[in-house]
N, C-alpha and C. Protein backbone atom coordinates (compact mmCIF):
# COMPACT_ATOMS: atom_id res chain seq x y z
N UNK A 1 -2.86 118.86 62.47
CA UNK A 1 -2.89 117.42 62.60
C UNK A 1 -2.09 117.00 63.82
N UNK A 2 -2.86 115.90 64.53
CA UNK A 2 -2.07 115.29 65.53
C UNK A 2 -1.21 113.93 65.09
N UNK A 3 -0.39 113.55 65.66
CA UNK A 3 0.05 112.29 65.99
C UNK A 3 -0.46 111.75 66.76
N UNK A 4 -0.85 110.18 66.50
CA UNK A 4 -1.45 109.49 67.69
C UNK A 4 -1.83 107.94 67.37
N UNK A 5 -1.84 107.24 68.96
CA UNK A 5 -1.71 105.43 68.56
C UNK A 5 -3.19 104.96 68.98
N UNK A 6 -3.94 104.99 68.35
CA UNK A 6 -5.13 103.64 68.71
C UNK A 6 -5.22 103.14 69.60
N UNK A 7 -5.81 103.32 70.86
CA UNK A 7 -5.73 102.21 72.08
C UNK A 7 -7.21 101.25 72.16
N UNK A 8 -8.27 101.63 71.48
CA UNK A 8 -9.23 100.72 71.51
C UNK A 8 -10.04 101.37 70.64
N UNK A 9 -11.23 100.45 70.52
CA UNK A 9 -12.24 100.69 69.56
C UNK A 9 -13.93 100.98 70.55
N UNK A 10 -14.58 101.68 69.85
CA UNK A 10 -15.75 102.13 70.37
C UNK A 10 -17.00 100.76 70.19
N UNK A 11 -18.06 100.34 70.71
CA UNK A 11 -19.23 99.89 70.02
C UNK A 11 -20.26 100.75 70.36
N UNK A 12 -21.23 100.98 69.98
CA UNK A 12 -22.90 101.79 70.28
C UNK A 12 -23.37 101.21 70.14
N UNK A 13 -24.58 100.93 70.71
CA UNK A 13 -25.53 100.22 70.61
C UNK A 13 -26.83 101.73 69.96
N UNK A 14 -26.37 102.74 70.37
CA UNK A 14 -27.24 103.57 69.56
C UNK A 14 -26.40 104.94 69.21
N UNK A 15 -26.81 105.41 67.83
CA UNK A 15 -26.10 106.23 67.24
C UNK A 15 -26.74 107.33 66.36
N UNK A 16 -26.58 108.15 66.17
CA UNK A 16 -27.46 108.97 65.25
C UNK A 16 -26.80 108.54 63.86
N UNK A 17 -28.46 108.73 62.74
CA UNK A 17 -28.32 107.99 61.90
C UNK A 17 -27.06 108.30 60.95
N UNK A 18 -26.36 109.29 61.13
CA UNK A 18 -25.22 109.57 60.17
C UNK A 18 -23.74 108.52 60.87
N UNK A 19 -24.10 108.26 61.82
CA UNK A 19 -23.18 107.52 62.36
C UNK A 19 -22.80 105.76 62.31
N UNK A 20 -23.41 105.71 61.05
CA UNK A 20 -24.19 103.61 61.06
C UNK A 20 -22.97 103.89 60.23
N UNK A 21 -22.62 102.20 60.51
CA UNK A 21 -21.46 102.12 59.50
C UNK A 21 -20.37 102.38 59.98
N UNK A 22 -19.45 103.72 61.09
CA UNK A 22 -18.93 103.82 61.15
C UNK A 22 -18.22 103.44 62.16
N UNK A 23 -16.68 103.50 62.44
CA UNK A 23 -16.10 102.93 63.48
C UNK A 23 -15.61 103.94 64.04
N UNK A 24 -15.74 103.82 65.66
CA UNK A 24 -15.04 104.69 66.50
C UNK A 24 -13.81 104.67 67.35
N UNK A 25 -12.78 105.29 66.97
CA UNK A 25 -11.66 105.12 67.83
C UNK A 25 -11.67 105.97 68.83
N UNK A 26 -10.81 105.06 70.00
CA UNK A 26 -10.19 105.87 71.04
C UNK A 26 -8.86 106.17 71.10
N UNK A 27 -8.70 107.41 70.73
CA UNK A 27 -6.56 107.87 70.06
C UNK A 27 -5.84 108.68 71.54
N UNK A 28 -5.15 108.01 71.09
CA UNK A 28 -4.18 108.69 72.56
C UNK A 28 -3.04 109.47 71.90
N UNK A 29 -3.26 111.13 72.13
CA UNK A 29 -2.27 111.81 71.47
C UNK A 29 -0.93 111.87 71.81
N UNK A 30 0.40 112.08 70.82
CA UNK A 30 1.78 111.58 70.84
C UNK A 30 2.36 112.86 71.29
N UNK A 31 3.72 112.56 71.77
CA UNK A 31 4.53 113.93 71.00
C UNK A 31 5.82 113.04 69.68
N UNK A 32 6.34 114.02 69.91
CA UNK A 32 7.54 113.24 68.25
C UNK A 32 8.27 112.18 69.16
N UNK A 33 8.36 111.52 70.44
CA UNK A 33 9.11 111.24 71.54
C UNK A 33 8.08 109.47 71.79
N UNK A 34 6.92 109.57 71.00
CA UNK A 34 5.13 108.77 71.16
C UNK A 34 5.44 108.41 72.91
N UNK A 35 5.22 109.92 73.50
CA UNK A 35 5.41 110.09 74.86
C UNK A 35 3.88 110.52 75.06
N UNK A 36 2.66 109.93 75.50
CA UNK A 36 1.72 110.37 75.68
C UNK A 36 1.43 112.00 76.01
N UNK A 37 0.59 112.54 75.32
CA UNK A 37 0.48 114.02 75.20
C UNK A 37 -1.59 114.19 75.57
N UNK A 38 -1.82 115.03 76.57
CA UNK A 38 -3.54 115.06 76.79
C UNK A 38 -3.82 114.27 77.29
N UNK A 39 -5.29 114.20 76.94
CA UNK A 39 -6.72 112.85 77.19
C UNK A 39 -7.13 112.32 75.78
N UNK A 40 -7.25 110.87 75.48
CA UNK A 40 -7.26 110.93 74.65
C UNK A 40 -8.29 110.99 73.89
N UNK A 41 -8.40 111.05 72.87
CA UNK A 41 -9.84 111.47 72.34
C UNK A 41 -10.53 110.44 71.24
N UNK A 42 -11.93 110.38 71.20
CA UNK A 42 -12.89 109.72 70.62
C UNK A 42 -12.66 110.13 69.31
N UNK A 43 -12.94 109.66 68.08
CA UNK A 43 -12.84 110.10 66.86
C UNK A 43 -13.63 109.14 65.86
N UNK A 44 -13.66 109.28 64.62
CA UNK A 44 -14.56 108.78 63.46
C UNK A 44 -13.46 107.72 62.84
N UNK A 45 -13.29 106.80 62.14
CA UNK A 45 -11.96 106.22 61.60
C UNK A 45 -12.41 106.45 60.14
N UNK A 46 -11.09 106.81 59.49
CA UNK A 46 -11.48 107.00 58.00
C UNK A 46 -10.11 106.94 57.42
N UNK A 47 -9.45 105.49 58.18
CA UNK A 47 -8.40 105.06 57.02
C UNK A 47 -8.17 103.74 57.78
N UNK A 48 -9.22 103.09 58.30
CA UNK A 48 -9.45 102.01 58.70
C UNK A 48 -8.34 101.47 59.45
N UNK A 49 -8.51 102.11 60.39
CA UNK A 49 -6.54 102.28 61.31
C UNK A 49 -7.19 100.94 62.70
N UNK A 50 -6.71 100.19 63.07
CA UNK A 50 -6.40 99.52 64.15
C UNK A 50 -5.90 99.64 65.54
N UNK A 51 -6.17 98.88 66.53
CA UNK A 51 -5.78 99.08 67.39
C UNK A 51 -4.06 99.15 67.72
N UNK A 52 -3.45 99.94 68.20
CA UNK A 52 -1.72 100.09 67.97
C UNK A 52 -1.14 101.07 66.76
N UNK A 53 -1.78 100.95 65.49
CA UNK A 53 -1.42 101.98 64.93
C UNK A 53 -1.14 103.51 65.57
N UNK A 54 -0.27 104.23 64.84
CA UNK A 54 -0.11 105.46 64.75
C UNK A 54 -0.89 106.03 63.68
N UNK A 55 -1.14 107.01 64.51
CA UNK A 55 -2.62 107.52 63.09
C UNK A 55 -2.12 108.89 63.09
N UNK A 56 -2.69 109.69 61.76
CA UNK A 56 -3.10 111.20 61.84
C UNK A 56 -4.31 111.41 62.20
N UNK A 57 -4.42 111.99 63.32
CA UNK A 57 -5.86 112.73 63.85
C UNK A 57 -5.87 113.98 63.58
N UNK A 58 -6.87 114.60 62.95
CA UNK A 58 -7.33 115.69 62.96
C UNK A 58 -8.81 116.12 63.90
N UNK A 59 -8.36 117.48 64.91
CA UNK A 59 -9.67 117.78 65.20
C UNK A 59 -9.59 119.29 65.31
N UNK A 60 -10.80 118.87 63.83
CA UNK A 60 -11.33 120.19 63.04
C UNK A 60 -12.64 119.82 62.79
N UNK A 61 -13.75 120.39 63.20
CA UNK A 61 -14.98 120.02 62.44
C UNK A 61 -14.92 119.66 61.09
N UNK A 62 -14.96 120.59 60.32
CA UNK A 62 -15.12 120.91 58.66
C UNK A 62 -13.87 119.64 58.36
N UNK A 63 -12.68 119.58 58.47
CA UNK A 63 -11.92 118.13 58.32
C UNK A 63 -12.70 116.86 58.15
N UNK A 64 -13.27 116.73 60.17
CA UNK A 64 -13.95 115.33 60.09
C UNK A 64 -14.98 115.11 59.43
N UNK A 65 -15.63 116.21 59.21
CA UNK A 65 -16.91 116.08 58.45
C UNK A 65 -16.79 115.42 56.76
N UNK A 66 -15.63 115.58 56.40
CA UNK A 66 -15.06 115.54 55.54
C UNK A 66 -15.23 114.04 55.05
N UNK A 67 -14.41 113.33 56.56
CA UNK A 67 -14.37 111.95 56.72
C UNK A 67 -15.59 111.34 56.30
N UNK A 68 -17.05 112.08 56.74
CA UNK A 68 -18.00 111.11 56.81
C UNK A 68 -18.77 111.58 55.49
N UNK A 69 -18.57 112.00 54.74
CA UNK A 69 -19.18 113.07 53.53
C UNK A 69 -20.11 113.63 53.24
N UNK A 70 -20.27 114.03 54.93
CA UNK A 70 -21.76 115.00 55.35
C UNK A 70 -21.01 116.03 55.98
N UNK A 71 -22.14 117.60 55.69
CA UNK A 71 -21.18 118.64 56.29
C UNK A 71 -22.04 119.23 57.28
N UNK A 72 -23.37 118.74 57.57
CA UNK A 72 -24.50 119.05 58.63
C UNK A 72 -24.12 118.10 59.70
N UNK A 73 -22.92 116.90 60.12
CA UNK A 73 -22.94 116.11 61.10
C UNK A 73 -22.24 116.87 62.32
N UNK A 74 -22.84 116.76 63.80
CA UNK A 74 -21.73 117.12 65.16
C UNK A 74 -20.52 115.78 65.32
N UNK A 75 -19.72 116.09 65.03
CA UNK A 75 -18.54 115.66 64.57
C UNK A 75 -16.85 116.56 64.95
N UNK A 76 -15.99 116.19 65.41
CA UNK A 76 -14.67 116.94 65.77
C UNK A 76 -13.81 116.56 65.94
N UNK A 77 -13.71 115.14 65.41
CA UNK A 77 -12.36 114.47 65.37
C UNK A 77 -12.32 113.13 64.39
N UNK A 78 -11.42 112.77 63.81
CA UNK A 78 -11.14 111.98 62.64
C UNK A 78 -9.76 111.72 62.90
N UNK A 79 -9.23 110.20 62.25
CA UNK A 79 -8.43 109.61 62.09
C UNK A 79 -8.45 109.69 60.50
N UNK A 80 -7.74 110.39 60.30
CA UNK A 80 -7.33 110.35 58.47
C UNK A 80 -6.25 110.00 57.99
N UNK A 81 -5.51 109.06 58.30
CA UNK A 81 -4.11 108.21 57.97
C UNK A 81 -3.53 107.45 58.76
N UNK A 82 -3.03 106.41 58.81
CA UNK A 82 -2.01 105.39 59.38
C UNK A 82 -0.79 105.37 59.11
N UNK A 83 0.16 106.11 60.07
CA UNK A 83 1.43 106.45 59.56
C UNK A 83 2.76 105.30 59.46
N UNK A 84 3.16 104.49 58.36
CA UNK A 84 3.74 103.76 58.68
C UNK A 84 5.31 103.92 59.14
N UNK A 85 5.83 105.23 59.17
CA UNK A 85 7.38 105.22 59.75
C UNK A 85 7.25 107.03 59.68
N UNK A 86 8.08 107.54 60.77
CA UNK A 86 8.84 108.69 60.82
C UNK A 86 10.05 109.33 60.32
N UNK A 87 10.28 109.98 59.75
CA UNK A 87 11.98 109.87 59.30
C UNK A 87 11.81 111.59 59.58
N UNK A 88 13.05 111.93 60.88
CA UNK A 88 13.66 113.29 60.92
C UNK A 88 15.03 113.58 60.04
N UNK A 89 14.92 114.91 59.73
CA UNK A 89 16.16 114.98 59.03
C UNK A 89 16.70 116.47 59.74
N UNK A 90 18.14 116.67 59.92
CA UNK A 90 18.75 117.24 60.51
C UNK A 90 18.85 118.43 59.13
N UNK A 91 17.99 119.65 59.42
CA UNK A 91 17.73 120.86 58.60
C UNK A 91 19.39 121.66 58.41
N UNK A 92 20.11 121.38 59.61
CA UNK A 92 21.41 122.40 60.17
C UNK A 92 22.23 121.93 58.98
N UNK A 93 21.98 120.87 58.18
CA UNK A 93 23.28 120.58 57.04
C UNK A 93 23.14 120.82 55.16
């Protein structure tokens, strides 16, 4: 799983038919620092995350496919959570 913030949303005007209905984000991956990490990547939304959120992205086929609850779709990335806070804890004590 990645970390990552929502910077916009997709529209199509055409889509293959497993794709109606759904919304497409554009995620810009984090490090623990939300210091931009990559390019960011296109994905499926499946926790109805917004623009600015921090999301969990996963890109795993068999995951996103998961998202859409077809396992025959070309598919490789998903937003599967909206993380509302971080908390580190210092392991050394």
């Amino acid at each position: 799983m990645i970390i990552g913030r929502v910077i916009d949303e997709l529209v199509s005007t055409q889509k293959g038919e497993y794709f109606h209905g759904q919304k497409l984000l554009l995620v810009q991956p984090l490090d623990l620092n939300e210091t931009d990490m990559d390019e960011a990547v296109l994905a499926i939304d499946g926790a109805d995350a917004g623009i600015g959120d921090r999301v969990l992205l996963v890109q795993d086929g068999f995951a996103a496919m998961h998202v859409l609850g077809q396992f025959q779709v070309p598919v490789d990335a998903a937003v599967i959570g909206v993380i509302d806070q971080i908390d580190f804890f210092d392991r050394q004590n």
